[in-house]
C-alpha atoms as a PDB file:
ATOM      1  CA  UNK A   1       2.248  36.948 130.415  1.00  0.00           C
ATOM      2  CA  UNK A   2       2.415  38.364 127.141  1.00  0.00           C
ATOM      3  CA  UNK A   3      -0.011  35.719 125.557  1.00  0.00           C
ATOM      4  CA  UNK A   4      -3.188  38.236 123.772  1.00  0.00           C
ATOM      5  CA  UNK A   5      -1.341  41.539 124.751  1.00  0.00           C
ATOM      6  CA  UNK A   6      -0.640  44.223 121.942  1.00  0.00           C
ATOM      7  CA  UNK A   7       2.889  44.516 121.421  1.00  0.00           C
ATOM      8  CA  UNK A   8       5.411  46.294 119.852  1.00  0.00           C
ATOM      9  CA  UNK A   9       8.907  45.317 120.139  1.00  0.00           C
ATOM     10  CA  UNK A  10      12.452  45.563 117.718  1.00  0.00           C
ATOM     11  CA  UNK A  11      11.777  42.840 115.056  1.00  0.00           C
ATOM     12  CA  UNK A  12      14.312  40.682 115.915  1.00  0.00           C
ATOM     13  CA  UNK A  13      11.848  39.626 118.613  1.00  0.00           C
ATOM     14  CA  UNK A  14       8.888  39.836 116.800  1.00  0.00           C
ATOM     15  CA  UNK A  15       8.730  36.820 116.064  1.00  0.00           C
ATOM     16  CA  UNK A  16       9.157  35.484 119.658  1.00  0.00           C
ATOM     17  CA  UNK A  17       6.475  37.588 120.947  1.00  0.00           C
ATOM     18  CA  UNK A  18       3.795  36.271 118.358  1.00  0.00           C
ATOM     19  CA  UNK A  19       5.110  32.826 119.253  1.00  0.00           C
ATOM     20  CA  UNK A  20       4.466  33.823 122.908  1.00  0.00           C
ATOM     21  CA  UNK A  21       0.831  34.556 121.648  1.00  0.00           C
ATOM     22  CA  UNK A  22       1.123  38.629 121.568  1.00  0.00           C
ATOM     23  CA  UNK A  23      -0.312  40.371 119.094  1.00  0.00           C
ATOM     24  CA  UNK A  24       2.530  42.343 118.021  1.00  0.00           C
ATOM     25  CA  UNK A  25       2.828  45.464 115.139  1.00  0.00           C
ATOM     26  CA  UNK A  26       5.062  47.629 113.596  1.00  0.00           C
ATOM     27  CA  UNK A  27       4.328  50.700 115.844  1.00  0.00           C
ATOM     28  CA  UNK A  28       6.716  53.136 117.477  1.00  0.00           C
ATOM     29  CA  UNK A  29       4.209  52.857 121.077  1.00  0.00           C
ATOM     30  CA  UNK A  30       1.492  50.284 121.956  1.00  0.00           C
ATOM     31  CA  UNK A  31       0.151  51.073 125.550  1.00  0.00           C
ATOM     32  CA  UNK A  32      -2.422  47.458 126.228  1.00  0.00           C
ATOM     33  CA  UNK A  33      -4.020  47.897 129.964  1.00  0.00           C
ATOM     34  CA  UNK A  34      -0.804  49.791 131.189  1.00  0.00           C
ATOM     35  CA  UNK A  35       1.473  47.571 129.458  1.00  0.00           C
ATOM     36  CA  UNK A  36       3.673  50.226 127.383  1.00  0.00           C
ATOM     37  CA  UNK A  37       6.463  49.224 124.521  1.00  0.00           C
ATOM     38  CA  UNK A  38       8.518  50.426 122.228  1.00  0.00           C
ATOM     39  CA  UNK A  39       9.738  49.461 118.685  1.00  0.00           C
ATOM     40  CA  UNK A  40      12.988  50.883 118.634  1.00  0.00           C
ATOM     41  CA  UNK A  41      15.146  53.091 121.373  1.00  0.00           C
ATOM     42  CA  UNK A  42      14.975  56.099 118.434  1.00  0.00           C
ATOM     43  CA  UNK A  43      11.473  55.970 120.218  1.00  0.00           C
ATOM     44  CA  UNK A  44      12.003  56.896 123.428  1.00  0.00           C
ATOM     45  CA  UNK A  45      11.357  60.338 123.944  1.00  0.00           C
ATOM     46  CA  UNK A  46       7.190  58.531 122.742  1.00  0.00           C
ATOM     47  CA  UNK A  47       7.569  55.919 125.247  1.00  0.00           C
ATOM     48  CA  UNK A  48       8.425  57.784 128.296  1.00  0.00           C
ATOM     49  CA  UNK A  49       5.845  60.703 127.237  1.00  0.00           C
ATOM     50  CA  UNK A  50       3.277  57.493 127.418  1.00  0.00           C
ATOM     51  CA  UNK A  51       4.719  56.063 130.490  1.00  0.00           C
ATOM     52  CA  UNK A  52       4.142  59.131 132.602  1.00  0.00           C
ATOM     53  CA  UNK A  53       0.563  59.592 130.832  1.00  0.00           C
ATOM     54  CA  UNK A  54      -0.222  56.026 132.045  1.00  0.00           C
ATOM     55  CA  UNK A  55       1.712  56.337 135.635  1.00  0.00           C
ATOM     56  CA  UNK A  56      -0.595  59.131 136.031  1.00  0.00           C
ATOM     57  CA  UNK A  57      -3.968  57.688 134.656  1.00  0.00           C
ATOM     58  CA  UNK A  58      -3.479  55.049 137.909  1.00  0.00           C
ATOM     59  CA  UNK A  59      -4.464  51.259 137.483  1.00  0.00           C
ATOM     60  CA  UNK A  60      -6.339  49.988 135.277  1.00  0.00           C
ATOM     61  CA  UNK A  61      -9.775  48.582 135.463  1.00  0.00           C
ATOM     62  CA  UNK A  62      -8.885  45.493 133.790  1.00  0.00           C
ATOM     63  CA  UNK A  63      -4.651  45.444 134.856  1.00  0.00           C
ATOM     64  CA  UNK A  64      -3.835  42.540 136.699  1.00  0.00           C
ATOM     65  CA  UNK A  65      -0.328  43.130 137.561  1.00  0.00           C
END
């Protein structure tokens, strides 16, 4: 599921993620086709601004689930 997605994530699951095959980066938000995550939950107040900016973009052309 998360295998060639951009991810962000708290790196003590970095490494999981990459071995999942996402390609994940020290960012506080990484939105990939309507996929949205966080590093950290200091971040939050960033990820739900982005998850109502993507709730009300719709689907994407590309977003398969």
């Amino acid at each position: 599921m998360v295998d060639g997605r951009n991810m962000t994530s708290v790196n003590s699951i970095s490494k999981d993620l990459k071995n999942a095959g996402a390609n994940w980066e020290d960012s506080e938000v990484i939105v990939d086709n309507g996929l949205v995550t966080n590093l950290t939950p200091k971040d939050l107040p960033a990820f739900n601004a982005k998850m109502v900016e993507e709730i009300l973009e719709g689907k994407h052309e590309d977003q398969t689930i």
